[in-house]
C-alpha atoms as a PDB file:
ATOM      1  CA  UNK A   1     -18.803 165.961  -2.260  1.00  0.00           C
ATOM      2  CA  UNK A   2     -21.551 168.002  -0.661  1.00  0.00           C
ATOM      3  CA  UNK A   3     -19.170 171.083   0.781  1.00  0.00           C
ATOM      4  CA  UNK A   4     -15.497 172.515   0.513  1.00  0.00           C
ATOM      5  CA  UNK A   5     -13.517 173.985   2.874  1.00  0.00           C
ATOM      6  CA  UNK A   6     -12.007 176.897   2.084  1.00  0.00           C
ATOM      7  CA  UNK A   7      -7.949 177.332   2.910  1.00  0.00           C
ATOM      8  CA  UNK A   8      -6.546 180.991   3.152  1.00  0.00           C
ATOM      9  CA  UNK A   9      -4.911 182.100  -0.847  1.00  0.00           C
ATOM     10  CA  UNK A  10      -1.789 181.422  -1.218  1.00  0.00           C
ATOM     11  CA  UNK A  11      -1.004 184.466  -2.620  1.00  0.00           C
ATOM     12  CA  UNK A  12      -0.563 187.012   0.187  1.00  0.00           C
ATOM     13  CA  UNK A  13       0.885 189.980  -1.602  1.00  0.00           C
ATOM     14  CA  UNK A  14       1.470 191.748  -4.524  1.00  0.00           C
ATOM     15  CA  UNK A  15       4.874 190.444  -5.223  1.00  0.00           C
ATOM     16  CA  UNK A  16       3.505 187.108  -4.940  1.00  0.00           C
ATOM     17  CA  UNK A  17       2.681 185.187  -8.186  1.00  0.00           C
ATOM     18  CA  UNK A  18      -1.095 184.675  -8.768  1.00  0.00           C
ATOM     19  CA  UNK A  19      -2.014 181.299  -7.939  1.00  0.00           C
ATOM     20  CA  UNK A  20      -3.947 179.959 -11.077  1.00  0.00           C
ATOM     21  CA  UNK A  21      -5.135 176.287 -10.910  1.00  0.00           C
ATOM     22  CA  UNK A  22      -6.014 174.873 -15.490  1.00  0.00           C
ATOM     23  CA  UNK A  23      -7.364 171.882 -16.062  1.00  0.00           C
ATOM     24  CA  UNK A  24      -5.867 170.490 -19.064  1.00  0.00           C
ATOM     25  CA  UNK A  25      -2.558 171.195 -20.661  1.00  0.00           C
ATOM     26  CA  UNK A  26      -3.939 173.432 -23.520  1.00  0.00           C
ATOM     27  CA  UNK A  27      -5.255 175.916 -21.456  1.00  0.00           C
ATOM     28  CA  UNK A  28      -1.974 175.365 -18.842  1.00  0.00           C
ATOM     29  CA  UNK A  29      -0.438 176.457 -21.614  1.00  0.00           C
ATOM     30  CA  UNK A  30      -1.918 179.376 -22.663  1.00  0.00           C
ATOM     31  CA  UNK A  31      -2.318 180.549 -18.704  1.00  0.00           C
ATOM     32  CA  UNK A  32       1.752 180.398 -18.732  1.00  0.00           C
ATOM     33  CA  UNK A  33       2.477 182.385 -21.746  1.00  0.00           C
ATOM     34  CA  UNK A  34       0.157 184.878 -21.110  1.00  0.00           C
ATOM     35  CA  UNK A  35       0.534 185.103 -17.642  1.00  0.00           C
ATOM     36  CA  UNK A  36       4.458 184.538 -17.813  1.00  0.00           C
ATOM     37  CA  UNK A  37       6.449 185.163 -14.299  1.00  0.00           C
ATOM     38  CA  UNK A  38       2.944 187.131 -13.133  1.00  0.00           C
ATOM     39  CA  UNK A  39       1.907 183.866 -12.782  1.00  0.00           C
ATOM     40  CA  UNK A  40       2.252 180.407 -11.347  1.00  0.00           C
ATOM     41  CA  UNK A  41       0.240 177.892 -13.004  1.00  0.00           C
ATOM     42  CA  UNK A  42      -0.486 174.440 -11.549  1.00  0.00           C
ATOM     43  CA  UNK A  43      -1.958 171.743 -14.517  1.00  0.00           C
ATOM     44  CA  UNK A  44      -3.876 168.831 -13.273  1.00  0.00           C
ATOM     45  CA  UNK A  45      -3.884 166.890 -16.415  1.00  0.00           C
ATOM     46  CA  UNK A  46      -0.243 165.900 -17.916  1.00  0.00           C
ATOM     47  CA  UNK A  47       0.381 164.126 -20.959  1.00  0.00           C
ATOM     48  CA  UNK A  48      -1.677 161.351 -22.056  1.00  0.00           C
ATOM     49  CA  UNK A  49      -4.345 162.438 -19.611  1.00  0.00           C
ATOM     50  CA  UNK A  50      -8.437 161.676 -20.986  1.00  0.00           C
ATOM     51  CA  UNK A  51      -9.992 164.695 -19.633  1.00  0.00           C
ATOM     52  CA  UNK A  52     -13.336 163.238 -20.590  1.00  0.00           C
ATOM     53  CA  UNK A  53     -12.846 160.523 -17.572  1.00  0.00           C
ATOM     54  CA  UNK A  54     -10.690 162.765 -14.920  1.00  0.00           C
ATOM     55  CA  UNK A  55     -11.783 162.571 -11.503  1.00  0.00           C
ATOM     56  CA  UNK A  56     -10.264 165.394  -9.268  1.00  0.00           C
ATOM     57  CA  UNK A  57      -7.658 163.674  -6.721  1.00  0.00           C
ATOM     58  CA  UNK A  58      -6.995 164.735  -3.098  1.00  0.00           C
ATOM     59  CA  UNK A  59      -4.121 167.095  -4.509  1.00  0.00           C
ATOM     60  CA  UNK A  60      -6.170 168.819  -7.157  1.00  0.00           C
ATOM     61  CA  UNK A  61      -8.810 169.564  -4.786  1.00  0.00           C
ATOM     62  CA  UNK A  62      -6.233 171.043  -2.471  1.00  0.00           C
ATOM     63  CA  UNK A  63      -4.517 173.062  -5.057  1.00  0.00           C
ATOM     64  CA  UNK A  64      -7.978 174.433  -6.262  1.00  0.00           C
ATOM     65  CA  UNK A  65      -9.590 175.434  -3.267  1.00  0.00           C
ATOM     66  CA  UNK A  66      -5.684 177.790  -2.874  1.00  0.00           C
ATOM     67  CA  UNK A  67      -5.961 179.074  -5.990  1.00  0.00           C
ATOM     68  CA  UNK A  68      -6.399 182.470  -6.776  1.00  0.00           C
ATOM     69  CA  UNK A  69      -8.384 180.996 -10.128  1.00  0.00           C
ATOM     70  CA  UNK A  70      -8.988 177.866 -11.701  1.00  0.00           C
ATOM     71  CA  UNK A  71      -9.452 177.608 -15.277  1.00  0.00           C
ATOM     72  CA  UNK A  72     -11.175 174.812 -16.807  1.00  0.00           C
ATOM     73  CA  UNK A  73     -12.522 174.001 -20.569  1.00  0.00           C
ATOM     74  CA  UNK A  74     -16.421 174.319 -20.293  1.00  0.00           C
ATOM     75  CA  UNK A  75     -18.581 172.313 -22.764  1.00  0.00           C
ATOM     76  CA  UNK A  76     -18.745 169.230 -20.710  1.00  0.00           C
ATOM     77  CA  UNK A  77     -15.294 168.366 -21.082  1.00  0.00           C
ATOM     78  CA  UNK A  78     -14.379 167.887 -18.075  1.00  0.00           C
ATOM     79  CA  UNK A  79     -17.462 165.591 -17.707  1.00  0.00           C
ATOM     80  CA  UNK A  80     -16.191 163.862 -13.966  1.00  0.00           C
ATOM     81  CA  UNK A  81     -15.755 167.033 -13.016  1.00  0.00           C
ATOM     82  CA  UNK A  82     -18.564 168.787 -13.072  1.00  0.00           C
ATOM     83  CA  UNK A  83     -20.245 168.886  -9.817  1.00  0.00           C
ATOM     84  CA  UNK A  84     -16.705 169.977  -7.985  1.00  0.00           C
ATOM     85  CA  UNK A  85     -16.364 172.898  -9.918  1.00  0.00           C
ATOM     86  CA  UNK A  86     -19.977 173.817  -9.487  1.00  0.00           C
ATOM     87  CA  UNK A  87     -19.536 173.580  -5.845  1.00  0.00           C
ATOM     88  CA  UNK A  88     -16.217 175.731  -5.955  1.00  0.00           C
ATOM     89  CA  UNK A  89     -17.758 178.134  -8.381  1.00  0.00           C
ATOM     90  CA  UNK A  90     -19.626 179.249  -5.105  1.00  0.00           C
ATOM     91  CA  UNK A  91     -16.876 179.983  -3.357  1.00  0.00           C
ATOM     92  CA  UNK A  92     -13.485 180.382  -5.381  1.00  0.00           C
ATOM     93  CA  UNK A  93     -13.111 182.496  -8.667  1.00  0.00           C
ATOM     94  CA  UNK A  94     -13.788 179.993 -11.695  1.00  0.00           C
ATOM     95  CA  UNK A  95     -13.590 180.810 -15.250  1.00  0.00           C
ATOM     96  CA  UNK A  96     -14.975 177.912 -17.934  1.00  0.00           C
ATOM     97  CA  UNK A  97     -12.704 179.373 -21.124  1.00  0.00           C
ATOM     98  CA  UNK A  98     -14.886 178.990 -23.443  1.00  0.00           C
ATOM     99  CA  UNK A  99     -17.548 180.781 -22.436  1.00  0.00           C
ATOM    100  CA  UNK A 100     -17.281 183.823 -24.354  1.00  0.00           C
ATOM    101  CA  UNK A 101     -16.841 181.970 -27.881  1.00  0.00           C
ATOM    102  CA  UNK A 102     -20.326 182.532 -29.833  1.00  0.00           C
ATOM    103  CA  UNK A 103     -22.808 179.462 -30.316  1.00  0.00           C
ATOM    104  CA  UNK A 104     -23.097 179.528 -33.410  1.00  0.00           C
ATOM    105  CA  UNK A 105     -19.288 178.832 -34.249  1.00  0.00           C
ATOM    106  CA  UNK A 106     -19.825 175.346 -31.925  1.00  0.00           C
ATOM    107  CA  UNK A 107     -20.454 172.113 -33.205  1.00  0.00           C
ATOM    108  CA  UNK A 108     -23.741 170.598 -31.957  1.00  0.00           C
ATOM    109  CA  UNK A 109     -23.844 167.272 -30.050  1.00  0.00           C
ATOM    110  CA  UNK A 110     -25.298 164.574 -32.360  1.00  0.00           C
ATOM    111  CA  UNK A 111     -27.053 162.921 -29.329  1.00  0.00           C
ATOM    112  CA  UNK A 112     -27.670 165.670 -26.529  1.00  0.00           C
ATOM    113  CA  UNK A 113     -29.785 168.803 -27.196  1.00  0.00           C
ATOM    114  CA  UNK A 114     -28.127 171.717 -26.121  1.00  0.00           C
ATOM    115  CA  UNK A 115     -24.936 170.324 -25.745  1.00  0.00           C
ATOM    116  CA  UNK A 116     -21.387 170.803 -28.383  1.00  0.00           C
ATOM    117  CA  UNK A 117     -18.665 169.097 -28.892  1.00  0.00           C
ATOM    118  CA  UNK A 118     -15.766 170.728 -26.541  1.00  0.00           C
ATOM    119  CA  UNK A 119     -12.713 170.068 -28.672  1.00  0.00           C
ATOM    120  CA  UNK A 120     -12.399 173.287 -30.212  1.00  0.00           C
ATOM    121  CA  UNK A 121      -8.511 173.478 -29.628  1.00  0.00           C
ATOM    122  CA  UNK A 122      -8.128 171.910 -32.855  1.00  0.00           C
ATOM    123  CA  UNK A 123      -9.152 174.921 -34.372  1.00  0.00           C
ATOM    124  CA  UNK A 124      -6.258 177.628 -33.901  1.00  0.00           C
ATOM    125  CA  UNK A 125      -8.520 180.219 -35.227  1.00  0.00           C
ATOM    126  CA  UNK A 126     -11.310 178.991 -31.916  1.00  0.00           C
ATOM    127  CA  UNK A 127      -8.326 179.094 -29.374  1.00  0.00           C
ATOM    128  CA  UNK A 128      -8.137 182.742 -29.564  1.00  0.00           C
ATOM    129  CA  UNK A 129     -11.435 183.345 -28.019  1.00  0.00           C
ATOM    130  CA  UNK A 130     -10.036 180.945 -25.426  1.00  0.00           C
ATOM    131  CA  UNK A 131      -6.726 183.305 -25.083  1.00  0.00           C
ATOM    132  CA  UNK A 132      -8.605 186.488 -24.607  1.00  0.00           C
ATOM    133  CA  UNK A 133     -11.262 184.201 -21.885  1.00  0.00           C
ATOM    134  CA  UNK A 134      -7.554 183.438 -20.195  1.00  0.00           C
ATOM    135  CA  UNK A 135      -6.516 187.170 -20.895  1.00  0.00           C
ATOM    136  CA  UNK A 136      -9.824 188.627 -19.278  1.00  0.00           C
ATOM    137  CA  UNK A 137      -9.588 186.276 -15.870  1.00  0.00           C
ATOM    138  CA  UNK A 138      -5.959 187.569 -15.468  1.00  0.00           C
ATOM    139  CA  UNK A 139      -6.720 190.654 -15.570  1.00  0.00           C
ATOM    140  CA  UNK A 140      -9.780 190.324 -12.934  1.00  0.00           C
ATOM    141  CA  UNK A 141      -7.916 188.982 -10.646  1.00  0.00           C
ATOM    142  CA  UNK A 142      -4.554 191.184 -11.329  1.00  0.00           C
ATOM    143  CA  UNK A 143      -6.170 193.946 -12.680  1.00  0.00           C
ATOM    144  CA  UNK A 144      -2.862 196.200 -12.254  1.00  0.00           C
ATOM    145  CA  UNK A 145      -1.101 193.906 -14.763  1.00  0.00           C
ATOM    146  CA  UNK A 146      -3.919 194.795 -17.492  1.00  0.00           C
ATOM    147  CA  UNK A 147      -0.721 195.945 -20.101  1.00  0.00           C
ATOM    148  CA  UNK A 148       0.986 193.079 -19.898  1.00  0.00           C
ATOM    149  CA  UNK A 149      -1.146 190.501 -19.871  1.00  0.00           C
ATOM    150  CA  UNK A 150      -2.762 192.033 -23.002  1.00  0.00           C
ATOM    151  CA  UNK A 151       0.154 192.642 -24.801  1.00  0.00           C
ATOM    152  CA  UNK A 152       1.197 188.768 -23.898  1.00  0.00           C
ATOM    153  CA  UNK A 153      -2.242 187.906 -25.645  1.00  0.00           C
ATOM    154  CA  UNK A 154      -1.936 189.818 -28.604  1.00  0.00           C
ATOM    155  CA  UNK A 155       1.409 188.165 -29.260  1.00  0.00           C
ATOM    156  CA  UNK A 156       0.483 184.863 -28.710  1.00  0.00           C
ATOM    157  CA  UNK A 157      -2.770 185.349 -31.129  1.00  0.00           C
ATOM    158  CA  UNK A 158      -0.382 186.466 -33.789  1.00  0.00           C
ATOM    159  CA  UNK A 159       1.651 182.552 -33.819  1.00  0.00           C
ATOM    160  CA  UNK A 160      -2.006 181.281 -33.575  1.00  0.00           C
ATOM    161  CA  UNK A 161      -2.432 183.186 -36.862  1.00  0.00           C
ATOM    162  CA  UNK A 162       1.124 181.703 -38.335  1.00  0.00           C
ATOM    163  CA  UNK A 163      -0.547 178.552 -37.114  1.00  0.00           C
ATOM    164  CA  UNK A 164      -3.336 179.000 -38.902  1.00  0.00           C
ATOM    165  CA  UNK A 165      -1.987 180.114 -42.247  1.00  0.00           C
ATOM    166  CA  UNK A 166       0.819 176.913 -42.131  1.00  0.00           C
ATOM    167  CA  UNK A 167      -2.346 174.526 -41.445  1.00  0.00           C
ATOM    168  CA  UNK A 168      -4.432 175.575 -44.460  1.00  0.00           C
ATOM    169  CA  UNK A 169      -1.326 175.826 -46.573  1.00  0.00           C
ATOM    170  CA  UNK A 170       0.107 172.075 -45.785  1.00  0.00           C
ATOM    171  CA  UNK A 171      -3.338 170.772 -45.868  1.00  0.00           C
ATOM    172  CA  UNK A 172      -4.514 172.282 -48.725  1.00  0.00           C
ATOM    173  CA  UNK A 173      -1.813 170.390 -50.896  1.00  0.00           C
ATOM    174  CA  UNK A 174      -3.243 166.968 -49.505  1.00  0.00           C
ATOM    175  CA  UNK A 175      -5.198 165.652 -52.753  1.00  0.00           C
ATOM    176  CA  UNK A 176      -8.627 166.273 -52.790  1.00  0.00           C
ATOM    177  CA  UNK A 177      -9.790 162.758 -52.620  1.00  0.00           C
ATOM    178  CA  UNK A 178      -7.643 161.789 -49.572  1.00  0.00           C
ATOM    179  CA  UNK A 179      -8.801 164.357 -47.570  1.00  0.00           C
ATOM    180  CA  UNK A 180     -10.303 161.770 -45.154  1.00  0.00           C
ATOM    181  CA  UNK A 181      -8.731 161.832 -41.886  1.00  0.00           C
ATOM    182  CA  UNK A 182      -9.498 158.166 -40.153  1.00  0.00           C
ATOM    183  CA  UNK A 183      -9.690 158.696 -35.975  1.00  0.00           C
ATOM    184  CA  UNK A 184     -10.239 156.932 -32.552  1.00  0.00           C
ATOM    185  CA  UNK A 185     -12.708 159.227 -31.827  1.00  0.00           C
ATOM    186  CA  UNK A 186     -14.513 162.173 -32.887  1.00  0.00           C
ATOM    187  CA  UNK A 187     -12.117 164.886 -31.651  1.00  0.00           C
ATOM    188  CA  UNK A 188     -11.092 166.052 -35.267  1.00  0.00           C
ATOM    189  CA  UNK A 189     -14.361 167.788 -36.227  1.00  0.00           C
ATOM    190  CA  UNK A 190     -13.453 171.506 -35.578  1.00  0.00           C
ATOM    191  CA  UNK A 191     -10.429 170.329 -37.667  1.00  0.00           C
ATOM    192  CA  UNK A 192     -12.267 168.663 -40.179  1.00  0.00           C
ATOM    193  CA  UNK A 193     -14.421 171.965 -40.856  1.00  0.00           C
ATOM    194  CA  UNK A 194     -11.449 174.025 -40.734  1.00  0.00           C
ATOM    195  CA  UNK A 195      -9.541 172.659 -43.724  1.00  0.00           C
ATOM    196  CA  UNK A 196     -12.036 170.878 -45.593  1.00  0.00           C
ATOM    197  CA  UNK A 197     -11.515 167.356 -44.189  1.00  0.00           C
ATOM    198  CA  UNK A 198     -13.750 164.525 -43.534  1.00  0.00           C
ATOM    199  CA  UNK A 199     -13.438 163.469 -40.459  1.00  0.00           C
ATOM    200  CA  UNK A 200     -14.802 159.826 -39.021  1.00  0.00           C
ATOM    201  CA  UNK A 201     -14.375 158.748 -35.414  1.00  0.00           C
ATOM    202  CA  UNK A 202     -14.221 154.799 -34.445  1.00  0.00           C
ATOM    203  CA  UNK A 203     -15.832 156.527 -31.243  1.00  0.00           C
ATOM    204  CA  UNK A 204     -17.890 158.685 -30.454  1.00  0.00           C
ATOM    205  CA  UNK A 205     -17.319 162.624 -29.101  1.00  0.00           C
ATOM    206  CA  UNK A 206     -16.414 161.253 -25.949  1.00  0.00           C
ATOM    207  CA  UNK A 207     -14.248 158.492 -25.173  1.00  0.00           C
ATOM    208  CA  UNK A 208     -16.529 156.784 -22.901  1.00  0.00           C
ATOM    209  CA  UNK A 209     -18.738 155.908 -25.717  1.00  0.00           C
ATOM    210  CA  UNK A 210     -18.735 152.545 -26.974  1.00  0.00           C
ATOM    211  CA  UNK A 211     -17.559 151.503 -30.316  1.00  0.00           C
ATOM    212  CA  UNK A 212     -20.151 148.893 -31.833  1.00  0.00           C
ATOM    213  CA  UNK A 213     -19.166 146.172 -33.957  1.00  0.00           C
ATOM    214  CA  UNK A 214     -21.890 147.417 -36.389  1.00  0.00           C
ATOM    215  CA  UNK A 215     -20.374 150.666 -36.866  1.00  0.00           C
ATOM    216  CA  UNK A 216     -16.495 148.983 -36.774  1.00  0.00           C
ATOM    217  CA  UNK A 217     -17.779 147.007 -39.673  1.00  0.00           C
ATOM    218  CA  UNK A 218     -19.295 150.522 -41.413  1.00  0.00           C
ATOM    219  CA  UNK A 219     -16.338 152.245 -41.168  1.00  0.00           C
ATOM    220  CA  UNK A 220     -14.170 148.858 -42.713  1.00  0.00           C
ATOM    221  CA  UNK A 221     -16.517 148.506 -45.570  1.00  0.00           C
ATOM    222  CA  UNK A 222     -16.041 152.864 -45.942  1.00  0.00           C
ATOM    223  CA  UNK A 223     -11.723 151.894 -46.043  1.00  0.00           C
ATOM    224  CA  UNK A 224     -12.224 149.443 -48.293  1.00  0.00           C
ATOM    225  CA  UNK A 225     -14.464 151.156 -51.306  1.00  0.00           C
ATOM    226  CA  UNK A 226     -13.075 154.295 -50.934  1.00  0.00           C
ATOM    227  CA  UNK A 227      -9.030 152.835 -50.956  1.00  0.00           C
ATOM    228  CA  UNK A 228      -8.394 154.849 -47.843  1.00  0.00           C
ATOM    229  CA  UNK A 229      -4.444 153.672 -47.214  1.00  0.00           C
ATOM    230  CA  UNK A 230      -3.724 155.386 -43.650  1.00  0.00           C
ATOM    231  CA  UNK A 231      -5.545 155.733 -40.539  1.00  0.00           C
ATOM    232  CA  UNK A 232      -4.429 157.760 -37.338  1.00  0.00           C
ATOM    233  CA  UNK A 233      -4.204 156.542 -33.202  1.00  0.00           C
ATOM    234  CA  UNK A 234      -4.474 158.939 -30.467  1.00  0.00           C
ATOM    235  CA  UNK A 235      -1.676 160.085 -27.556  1.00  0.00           C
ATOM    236  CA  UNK A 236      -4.585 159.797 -25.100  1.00  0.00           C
ATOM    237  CA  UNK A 237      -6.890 156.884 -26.320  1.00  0.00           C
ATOM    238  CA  UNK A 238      -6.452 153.214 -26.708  1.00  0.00           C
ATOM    239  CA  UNK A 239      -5.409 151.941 -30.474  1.00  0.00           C
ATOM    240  CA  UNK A 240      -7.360 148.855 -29.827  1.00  0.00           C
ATOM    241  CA  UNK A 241     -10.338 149.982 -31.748  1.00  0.00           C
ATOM    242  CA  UNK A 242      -8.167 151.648 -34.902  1.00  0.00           C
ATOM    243  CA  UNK A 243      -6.063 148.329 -34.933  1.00  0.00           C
ATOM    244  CA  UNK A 244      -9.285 146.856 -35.194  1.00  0.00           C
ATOM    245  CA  UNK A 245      -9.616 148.640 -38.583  1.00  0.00           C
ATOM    246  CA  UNK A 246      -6.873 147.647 -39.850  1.00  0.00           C
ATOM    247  CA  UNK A 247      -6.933 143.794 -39.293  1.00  0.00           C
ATOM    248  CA  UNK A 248     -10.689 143.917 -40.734  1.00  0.00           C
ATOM    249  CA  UNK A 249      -9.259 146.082 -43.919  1.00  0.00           C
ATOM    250  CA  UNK A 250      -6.933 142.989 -43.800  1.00  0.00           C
ATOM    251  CA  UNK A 251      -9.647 140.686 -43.880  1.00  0.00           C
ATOM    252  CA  UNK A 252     -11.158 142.071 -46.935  1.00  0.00           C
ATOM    253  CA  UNK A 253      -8.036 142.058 -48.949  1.00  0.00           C
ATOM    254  CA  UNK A 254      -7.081 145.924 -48.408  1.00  0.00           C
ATOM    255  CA  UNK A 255      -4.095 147.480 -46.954  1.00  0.00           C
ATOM    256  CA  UNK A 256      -4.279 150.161 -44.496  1.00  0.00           C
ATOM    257  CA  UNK A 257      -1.341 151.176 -42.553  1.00  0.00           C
ATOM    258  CA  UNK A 258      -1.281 153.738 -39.661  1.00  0.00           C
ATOM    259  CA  UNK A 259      -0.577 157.477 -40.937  1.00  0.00           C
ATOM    260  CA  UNK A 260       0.988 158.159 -37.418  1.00  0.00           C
ATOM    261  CA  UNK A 261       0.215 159.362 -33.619  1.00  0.00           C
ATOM    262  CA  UNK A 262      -1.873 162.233 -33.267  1.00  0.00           C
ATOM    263  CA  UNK A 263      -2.555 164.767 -29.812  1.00  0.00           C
ATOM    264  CA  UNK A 264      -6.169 164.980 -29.409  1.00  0.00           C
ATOM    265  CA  UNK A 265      -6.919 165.726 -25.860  1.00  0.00           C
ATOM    266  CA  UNK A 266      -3.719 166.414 -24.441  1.00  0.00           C
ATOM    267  CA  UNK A 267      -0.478 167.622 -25.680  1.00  0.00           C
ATOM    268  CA  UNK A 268       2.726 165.837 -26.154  1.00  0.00           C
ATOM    269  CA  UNK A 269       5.500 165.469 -22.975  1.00  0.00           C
ATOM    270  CA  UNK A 270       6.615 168.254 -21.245  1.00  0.00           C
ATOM    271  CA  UNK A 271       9.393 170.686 -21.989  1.00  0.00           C
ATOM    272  CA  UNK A 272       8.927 169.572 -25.476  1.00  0.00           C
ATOM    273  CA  UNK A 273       7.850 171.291 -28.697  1.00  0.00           C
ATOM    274  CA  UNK A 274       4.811 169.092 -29.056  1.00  0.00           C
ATOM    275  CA  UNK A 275       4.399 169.665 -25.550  1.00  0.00           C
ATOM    276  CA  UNK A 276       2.816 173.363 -26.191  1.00  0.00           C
ATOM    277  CA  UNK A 277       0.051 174.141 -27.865  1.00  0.00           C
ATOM    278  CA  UNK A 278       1.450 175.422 -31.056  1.00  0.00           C
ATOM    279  CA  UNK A 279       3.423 172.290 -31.080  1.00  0.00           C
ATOM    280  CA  UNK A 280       0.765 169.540 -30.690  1.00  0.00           C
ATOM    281  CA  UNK A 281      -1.271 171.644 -33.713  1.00  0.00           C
ATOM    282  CA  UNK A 282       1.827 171.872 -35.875  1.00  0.00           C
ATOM    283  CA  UNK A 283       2.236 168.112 -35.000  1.00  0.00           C
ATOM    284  CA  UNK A 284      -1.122 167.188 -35.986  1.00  0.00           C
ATOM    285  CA  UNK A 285      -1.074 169.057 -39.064  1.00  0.00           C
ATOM    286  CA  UNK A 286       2.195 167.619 -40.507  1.00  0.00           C
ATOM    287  CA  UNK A 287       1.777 164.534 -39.650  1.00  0.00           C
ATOM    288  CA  UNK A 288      -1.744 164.202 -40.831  1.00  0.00           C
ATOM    289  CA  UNK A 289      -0.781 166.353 -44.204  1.00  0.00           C
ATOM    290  CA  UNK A 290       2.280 164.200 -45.180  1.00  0.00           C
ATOM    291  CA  UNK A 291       1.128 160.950 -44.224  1.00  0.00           C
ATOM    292  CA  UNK A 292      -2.408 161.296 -46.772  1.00  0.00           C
ATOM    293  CA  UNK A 293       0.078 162.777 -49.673  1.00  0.00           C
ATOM    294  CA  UNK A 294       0.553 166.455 -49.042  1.00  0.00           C
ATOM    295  CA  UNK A 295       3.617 168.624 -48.819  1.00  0.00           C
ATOM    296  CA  UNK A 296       4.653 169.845 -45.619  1.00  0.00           C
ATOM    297  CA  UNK A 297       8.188 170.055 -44.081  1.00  0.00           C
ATOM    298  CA  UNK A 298       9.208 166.794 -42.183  1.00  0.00           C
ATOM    299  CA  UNK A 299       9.720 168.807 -38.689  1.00  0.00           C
ATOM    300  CA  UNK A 300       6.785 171.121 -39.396  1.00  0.00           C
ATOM    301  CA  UNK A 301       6.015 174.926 -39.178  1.00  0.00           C
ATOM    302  CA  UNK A 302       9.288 175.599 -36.961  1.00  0.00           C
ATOM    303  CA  UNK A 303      11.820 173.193 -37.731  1.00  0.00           C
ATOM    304  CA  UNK A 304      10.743 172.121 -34.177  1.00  0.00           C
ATOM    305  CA  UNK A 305       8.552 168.735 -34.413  1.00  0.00           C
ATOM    306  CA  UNK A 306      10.825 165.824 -32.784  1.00  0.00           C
ATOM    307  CA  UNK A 307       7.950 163.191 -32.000  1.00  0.00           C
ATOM    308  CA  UNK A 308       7.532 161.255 -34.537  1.00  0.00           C
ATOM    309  CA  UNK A 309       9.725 162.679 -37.455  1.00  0.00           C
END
């Protein structure tokens, strides 16, 4: 797409919602709960939705170029995206979230200089620099509404911190042996660093990488001598390579069973629990801390959890 044309902002007055455009459903969510009824927020990716291989349709393109401000993920995420949102950064207000969090608390690409891994949302303590990157565009574009979009902030940051303190306390009781955490692909790693996890990936960072039968067979012979019992699928990535795992565990005469469905990319349905961001986390982190031997309540942090319980 070499040029966009422009359409007049939807939002023509003050009493008008501000017209804000997010990417994926993590940051949709945080845009609606600290925006609240200040705010109408349009997501382009729903549940189950691989932001790695999006392409922008005719809709999203519409809705962006209306917008007020679209918010997207940074980091290369949004990988199909990129040259769009370059082009509308020249013409529309565009904030990449994660701008503002500090280098050095990224995870390095293990192939491409320069480059990290984007999937920092499974790191509750990470999100909040993404919360206050949300909070800040808000406010530049409504900057009358400064109060209460930072007082929405600062509450939401305080359930990240309940977040927080439930993770490292349910998987902290996992022994220290199991602490292995089994994956399609390498989305876990901000996790893994978090709470003291090793994390392996049958794919790569991205989902368009390629799993090789070389490393299928690495990570079977890695099941197998180290008696891991339970590996995890993703909500947004094919179980054909996990499965894969499993039957050649199989083969060798050891039993591996899966530990359960995890959000990676996206969250769970909407107007669910697991469906917000504090609910896909808490998901994650109970499922992944009961089903390698921890102790964690069967419906998680809230009473809440409903997938999967």
């Amino acid at each position: 797409m070499t040029g966009l044309v422009v359409a007049v902002p939807m939002r023509v007055s003050a009493a008008d919602p501000l017209q804000v455009v997010a990417t994926t459903s993590m940051i949709t969510d945080a845009a609606r709960v600290v925006g609240g009824e200040l705010v109408r927020v349009t997501g382009l990716m729903g549940p189950g939705v691989d932001p790695h291989s999006y392409r922008q349709t005719r809709s999203d393109i519409l809705a962006m170029v209306r917008s007020d401000l679209t918010l997207h993920h940074g980091l290369y995420l949004e990988a199909q995206m990129e040259e769009f949102l370059d082009k509308l950064t020249e013409q529309r207000r565009v904030v990449a979230v994660t701008r503002d969090i500090p280098r050095d608390k990224l995870i390095a690409h293990d192939e491409y200089k320069n480059q990290f891994d984007p999937h920092i949302w499974m790191d509750p303590r990470l999100w909040v620099h993404v919360v206050n990157s949300v909070r800040d565009a808000l406010i530049e574009a409504l900057p009358e509404e400064k109060a209460r979009f930072t007082d929405a902030a600062a509450n939401y940051i305080k359930e990240l911190d309940e977040l927080h303190a439930y993770a490292t306390t349910v998987l902290s009781s996992v022994p220290q042996t199991t602490r292995i955490l089994v994956t399609s692909h390498d989305a876990f790693n901000y996790f893994g660093r978090a709470y003291d996890y090793e994390v392996m990936g049958v794919q790569g960072i991205s989902t368009q990488s390629e799993a090789g039968l070389t490393h299928v067979g690495e990570l079977v012979s890695t099941l197998v001598q180290r008696n891991i019992q339970a590996v995890f699928v993703e909500s947004s990535v094919s179980d054909r390579n996990t499965r894969a795992l499993i039957e050649g565990a199989a083969s060798r005469n050891h039993e591996v069973r899966i530990g359960g469905h995890l959000f990676s990319d996206a969250m769970g349905p909407d107007g669910t629990y697991e469906g917000t961001y504090l609910g896909m986390i808490d998901h994650n982190v109970t499922t992944i801390a009961r089903a390698l031997g921890g102790d964690a309540p069967e419906r998680g942090m809230r009473g809440e959890l409903t997938i999967g319980m």
